[in-house]
Protein backbone atom coordinates (compact mmCIF):
# COMPACT_ATOMS: atom_id res chain seq x y z
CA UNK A 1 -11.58 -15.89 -3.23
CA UNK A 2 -10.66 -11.82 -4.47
CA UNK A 3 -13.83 -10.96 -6.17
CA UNK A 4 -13.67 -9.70 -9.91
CA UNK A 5 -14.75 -6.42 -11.03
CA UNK A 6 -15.99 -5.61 -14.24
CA UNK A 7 -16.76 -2.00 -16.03
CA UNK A 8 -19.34 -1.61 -17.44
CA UNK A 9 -19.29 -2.51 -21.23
CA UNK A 10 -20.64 -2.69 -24.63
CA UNK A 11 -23.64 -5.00 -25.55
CA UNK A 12 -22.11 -8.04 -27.60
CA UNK A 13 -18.74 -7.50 -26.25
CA UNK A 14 -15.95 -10.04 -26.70
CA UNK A 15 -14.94 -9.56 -22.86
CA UNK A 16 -18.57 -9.85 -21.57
CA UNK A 17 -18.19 -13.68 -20.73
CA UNK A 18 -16.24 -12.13 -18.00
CA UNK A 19 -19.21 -11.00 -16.12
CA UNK A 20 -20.86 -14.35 -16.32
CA UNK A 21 -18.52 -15.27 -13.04
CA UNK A 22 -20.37 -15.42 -9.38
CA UNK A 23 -17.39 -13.59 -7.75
CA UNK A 24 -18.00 -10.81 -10.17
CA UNK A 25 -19.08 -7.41 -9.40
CA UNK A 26 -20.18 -4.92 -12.48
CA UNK A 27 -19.68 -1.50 -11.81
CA UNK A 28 -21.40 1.31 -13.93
CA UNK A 29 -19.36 4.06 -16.15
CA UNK A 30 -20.64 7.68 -15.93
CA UNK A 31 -19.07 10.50 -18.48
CA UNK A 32 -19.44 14.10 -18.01
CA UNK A 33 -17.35 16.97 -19.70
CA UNK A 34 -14.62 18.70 -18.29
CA UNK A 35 -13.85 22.06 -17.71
CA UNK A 36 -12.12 22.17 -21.03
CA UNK A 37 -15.37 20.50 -22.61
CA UNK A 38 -17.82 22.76 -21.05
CA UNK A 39 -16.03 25.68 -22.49
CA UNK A 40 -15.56 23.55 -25.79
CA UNK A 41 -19.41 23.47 -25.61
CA UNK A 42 -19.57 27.63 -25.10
CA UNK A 43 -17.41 28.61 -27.66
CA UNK A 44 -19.55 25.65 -29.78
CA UNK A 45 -22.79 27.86 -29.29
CA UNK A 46 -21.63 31.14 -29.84
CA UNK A 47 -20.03 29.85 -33.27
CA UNK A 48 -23.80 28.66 -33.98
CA UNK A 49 -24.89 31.94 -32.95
CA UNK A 50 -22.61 33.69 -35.25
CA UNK A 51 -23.19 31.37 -38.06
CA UNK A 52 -26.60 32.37 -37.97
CA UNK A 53 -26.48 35.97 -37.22
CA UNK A 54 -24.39 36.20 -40.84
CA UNK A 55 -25.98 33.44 -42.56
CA UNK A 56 -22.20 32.28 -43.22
CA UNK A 57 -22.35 28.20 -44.68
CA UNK A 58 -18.18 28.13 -43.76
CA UNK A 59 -19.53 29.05 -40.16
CA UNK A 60 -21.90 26.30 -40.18
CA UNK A 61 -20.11 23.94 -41.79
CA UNK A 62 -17.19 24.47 -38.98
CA UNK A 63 -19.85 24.45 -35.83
CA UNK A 64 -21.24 21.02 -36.72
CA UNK A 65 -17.87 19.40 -37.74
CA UNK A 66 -16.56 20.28 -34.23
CA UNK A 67 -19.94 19.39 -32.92
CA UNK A 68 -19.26 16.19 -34.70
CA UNK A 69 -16.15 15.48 -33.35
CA UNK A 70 -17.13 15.79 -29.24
CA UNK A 71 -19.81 13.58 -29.92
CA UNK A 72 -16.83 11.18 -31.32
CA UNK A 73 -15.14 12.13 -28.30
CA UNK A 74 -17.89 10.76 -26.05
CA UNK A 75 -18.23 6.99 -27.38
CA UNK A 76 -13.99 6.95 -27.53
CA UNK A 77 -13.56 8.31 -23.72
CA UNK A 78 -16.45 5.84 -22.83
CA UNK A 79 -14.67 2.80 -24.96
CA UNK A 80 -11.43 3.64 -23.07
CA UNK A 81 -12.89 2.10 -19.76
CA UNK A 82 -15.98 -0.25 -20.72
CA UNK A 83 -15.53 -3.99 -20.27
CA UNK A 84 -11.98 -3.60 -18.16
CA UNK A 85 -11.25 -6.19 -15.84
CA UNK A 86 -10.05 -5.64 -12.17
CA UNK A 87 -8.51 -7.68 -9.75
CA UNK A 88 -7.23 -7.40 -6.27
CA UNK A 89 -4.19 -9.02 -5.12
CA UNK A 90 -3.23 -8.71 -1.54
CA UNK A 91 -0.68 -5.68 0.19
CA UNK A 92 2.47 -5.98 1.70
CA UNK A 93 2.73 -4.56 5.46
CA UNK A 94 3.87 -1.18 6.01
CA UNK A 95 5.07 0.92 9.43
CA UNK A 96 2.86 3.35 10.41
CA UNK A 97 3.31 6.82 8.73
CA UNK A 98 4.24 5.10 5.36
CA UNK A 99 1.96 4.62 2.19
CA UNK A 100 0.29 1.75 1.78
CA UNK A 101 0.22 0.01 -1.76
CA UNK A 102 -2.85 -1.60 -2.46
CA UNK A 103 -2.24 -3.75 -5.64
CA UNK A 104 -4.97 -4.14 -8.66
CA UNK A 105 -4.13 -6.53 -11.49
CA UNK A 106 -5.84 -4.75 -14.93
CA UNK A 107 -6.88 -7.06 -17.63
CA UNK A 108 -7.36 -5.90 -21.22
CA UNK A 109 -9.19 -8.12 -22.97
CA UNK A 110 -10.15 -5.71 -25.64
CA UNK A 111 -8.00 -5.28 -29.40
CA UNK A 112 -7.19 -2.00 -28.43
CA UNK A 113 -4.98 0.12 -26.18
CA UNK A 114 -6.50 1.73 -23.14
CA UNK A 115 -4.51 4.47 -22.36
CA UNK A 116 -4.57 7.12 -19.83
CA UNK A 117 -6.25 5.10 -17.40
CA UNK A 118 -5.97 7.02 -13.85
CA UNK A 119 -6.45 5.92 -10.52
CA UNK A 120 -7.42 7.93 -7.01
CA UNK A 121 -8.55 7.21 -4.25
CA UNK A 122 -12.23 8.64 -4.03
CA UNK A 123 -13.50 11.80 -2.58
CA UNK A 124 -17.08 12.45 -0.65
CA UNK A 125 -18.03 14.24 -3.86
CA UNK A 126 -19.69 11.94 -6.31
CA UNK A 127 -18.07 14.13 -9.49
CA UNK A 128 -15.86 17.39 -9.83
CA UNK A 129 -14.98 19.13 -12.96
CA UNK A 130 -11.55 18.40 -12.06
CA UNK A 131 -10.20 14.72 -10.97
CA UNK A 132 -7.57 15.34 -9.60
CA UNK A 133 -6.43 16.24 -6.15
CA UNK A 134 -3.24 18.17 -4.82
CA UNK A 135 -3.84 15.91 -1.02
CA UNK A 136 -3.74 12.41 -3.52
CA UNK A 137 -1.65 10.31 -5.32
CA UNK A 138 -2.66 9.74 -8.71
CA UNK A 139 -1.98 6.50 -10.39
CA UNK A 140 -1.60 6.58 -13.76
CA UNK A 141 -1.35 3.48 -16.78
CA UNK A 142 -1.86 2.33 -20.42
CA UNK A 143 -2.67 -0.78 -20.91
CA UNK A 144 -2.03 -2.86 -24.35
CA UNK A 145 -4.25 -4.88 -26.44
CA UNK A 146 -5.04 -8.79 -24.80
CA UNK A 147 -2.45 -7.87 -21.70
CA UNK A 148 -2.80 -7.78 -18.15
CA UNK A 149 -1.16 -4.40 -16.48
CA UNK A 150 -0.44 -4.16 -12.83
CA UNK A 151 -0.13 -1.26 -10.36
CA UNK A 152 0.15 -0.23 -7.18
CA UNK A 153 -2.67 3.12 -5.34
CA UNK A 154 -0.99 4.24 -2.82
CA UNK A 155 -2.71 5.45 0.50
CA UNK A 156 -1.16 7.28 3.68
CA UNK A 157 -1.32 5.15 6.88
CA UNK A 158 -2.01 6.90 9.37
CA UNK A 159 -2.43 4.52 12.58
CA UNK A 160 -1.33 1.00 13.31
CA UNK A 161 -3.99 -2.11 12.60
CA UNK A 162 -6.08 -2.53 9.07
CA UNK A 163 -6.25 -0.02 6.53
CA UNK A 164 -8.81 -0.29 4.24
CA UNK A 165 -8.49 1.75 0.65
CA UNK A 166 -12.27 2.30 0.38
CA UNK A 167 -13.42 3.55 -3.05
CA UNK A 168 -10.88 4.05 -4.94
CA UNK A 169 -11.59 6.46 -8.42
CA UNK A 170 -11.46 5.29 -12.16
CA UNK A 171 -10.99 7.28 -14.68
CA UNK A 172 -10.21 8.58 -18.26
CA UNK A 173 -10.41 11.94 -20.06
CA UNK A 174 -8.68 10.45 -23.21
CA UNK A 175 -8.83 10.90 -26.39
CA UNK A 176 -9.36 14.88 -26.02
CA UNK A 177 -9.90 15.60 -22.54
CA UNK A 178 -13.12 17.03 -23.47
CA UNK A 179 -15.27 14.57 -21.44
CA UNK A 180 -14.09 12.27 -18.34
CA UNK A 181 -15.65 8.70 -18.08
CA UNK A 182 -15.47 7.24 -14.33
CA UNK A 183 -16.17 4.35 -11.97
CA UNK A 184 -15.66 3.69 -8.79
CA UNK A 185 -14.29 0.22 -7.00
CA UNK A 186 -14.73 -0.75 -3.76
CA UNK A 187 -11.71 -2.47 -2.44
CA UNK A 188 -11.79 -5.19 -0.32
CA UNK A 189 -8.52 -6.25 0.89
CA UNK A 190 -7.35 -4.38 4.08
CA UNK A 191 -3.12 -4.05 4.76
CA UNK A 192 -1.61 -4.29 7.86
CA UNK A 193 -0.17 -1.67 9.68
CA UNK A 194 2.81 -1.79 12.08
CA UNK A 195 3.58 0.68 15.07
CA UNK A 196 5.97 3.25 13.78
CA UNK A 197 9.18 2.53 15.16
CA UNK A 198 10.47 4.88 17.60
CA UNK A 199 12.13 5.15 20.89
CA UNK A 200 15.53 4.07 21.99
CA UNK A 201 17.46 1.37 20.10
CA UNK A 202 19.47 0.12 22.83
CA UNK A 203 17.61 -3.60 23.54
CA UNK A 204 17.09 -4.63 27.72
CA UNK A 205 19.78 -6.86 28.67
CA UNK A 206 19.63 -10.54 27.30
CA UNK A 207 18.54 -13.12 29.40
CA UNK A 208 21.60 -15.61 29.72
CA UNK A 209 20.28 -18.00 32.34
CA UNK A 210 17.12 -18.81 30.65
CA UNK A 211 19.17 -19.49 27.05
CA UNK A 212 22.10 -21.49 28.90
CA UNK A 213 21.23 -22.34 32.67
CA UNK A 214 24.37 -21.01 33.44
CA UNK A 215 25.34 -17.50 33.42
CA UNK A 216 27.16 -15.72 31.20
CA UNK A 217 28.61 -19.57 29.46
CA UNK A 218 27.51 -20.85 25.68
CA UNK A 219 27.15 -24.82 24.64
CA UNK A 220 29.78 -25.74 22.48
CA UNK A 221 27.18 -25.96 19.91
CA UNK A 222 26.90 -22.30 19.81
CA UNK A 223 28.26 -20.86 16.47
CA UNK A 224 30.33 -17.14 16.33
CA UNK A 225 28.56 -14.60 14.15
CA UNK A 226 29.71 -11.37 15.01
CA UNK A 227 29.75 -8.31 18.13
CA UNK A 228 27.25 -6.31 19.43
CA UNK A 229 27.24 -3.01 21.46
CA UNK A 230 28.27 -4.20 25.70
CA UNK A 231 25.36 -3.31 27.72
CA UNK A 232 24.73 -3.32 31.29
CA UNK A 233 24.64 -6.97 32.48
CA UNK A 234 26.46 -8.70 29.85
CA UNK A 235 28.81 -11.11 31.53
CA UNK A 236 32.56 -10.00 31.56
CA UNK A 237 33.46 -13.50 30.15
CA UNK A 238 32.19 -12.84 26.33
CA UNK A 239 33.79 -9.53 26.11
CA UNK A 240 35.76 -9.21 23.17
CA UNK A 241 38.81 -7.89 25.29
CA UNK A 242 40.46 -8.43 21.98
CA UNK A 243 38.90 -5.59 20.37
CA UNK A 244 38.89 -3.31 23.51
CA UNK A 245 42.32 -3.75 23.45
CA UNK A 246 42.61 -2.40 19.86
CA UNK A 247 40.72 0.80 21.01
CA UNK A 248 37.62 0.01 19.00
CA UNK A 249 35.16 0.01 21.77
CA UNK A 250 33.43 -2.26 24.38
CA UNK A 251 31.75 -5.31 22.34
CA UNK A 252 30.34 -8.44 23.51
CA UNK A 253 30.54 -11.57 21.16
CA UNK A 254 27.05 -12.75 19.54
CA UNK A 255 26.92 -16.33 19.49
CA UNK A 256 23.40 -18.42 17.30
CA UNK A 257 22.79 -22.04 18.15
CA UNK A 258 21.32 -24.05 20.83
CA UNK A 259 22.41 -21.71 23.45
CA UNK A 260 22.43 -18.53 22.06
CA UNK A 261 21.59 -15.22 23.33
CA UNK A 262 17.35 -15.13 24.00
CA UNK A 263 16.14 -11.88 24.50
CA UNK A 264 12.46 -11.58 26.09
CA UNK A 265 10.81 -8.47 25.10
CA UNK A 266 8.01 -7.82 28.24
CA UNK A 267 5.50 -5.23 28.30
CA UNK A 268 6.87 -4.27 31.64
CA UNK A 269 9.96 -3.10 29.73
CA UNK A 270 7.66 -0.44 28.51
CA UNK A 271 5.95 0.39 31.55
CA UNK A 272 7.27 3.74 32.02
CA UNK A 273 6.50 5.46 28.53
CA UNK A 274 2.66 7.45 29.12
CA UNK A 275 1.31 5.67 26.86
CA UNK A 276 0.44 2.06 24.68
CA UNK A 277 1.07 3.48 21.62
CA UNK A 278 4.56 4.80 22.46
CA UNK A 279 5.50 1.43 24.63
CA UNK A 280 4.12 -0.67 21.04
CA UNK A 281 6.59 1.95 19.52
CA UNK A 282 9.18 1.18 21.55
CA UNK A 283 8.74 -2.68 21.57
CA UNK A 284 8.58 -2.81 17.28
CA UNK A 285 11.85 -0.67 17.50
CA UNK A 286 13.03 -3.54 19.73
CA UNK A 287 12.25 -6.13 17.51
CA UNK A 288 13.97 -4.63 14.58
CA UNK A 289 17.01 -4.46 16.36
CA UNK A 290 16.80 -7.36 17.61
CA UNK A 291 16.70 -8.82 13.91
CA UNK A 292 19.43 -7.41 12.84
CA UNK A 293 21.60 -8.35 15.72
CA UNK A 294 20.41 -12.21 14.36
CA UNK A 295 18.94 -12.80 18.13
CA UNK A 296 16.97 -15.18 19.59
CA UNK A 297 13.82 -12.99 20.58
CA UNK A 298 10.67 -13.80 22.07
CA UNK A 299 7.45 -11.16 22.84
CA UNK A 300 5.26 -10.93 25.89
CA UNK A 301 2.71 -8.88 26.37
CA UNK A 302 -1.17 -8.99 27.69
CA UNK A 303 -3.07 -11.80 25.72
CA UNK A 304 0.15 -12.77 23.50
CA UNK A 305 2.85 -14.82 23.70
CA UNK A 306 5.67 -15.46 21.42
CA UNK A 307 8.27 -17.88 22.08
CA UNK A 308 11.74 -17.06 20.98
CA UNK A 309 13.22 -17.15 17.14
CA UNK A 310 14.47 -15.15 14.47
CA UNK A 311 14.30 -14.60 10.60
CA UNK A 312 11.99 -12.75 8.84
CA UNK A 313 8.86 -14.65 9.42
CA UNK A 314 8.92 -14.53 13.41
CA UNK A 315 9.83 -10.85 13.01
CA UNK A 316 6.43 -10.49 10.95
CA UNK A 317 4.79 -12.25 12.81
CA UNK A 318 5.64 -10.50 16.43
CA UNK A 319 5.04 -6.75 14.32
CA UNK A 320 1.72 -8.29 13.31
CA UNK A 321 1.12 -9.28 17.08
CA UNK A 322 1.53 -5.31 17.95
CA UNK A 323 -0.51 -3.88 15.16
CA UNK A 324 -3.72 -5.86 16.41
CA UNK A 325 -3.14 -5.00 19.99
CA UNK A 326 -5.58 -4.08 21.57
CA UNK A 327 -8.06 -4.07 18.34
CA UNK A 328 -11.47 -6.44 16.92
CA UNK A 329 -9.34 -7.74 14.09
């Protein structure tokens, strides 16, 4: 079970039954001015110092009222974060190169609005004047009274298997941007990555014998769904000579049912790319094809085995088999 996480909040809240929970964590809120506070707070002191070089009351009267007011600032910035709720829901696949999107569910159980809250994901450095980052993607949300708000931090995959978000950066400089509050989250829930798809689209000839016993004939179950692209081996008898005739190419009719086209993709299809990353390139690029040409497909390589389908689940599931490859998942 997703574990809760809870900011850090007021004694006496209303929300702080929340952390009461065993599969919550409480995280701590920090606040420290910005750059626009700090030289708030300069301009601050040398209006004291004038106030009291010319003994002016207006002068003093103006220092502390501002002086007043950050001090507002503080406990408002502070209230914009304390007692949120967090939770983690789980992230959809990506390829390789893509962004993730790591999914947090934010619940407001407070009477007021929370607005400008902003998420990142976290740098090394435990606190910079400025939050943001031009290498990032920033998240940014308000959240109403007694409602739950849902977004999405993105992160950059970079390799095929689990990607992990890490700390991830909360944060607020609302009302005044005078002071930011913060808190970081550890996220727990990984998303899978996929091989980037790349390499030639064209799929190895299907394997007729195995899906019929006989070559190039279909069952009379078989049902028509469309053409596909003739490639080398295709039996002359499913040639849509029809079509050829109409000068619109060399096609070969794609038949589904009980002996339709099954198409074995075999790491020794791949044998003669350098590399496993560009032969687990080649094979996902295989196996989207594949899917759209509504085949029968089946994957084969060292320590998996996938007997043929289709639809959206056995795709998934053979891209899933090809981004552990290899790796302690």
């Amino acid at each position: 079970m997703p574990e809760t996480i809870v900011l850090e909040q007021f004694p006496f809240s209303a929300s702080r039954l929340a952390a009461d929970n065993k599969n919550t964590r409480k995280q701590r809120i920090y606040i420290m001015p910005t750059r626009h506070g700090l030289l708030f707070g300069l301009m601050l002191f040398a209006m004291l110092i004038g106030a009291i070089n010319y003994n002016n009351s207006m002068a003093y009267i103006l220092t502390f009222l501002l002086g007043s007011l950050s001090l507002v600032t503080i406990l408002h910035t502070y209230r914009n974060l304390a007692g949120m709720v967090i939770n983690e829901a789980p992230p959809l696949p990506v390829f390789s190169g893509e962004l993730a999107k790591f999914p947090l569910i934010l619940d407001n159980r407070n009477r007021h609005i929370r607005f400008a809250i902003t998420f990142i994901r976290s740098s090394k450095k435990k606190w910079r004047l400025n939050q943001t980052s031009t290498n990032s993607h920033i998240t940014t949300c308000n959240i109403d009274q007694n409602q739950l708000e849902r977004i999405e931090v993105p992160v950059r995959s970079l390799h095929r298997g689990l990607l992990k978000a890490g700390r991830i950066k909360v944060y607020t400089i609302f009302p005044l941007g005078l002071f930011t509050a913060w808190s970081t989250i550890d996220v727990k829930q990984a998303c899978l990555v996929y091989p980037k798809p790349e390499g030639q689209k064209s799929l190895p000839p299907v394997d007729l014998t195995e899906s019929t016993g006989i070559q190039g004939k279909y069952s009379g179950t078989d049902d028509f769904t469309g053409f596909r692209n003739y490639q080398a081996g295709d039996s002359i008898k499913n040639i849509a000579w029809k079509v050829y005739a109409q000068q619109k190419g060399l096609f070969v009719k794609r038949f589904i049912g009980s002996g339709s086209d099954k198409l074995h993709l075999r790491w020794n299809d791949v044998s003669h790319l350098p590399d496993i990353e560009s032969r687990l390139s080649q094979l996902c690029c295989w196996l989207i094809e594949a899917e759209s040409q509504s085949l029968q497909y089946g994957l084969n390589i060292p320590e998996v085995s996938l007997d043929t389908g289709h639809g959206e689940k056995h795709l998934h599931l053979c891209l899933a088999s090809l981004a552990k490859y290899g790796l302690k998942i």
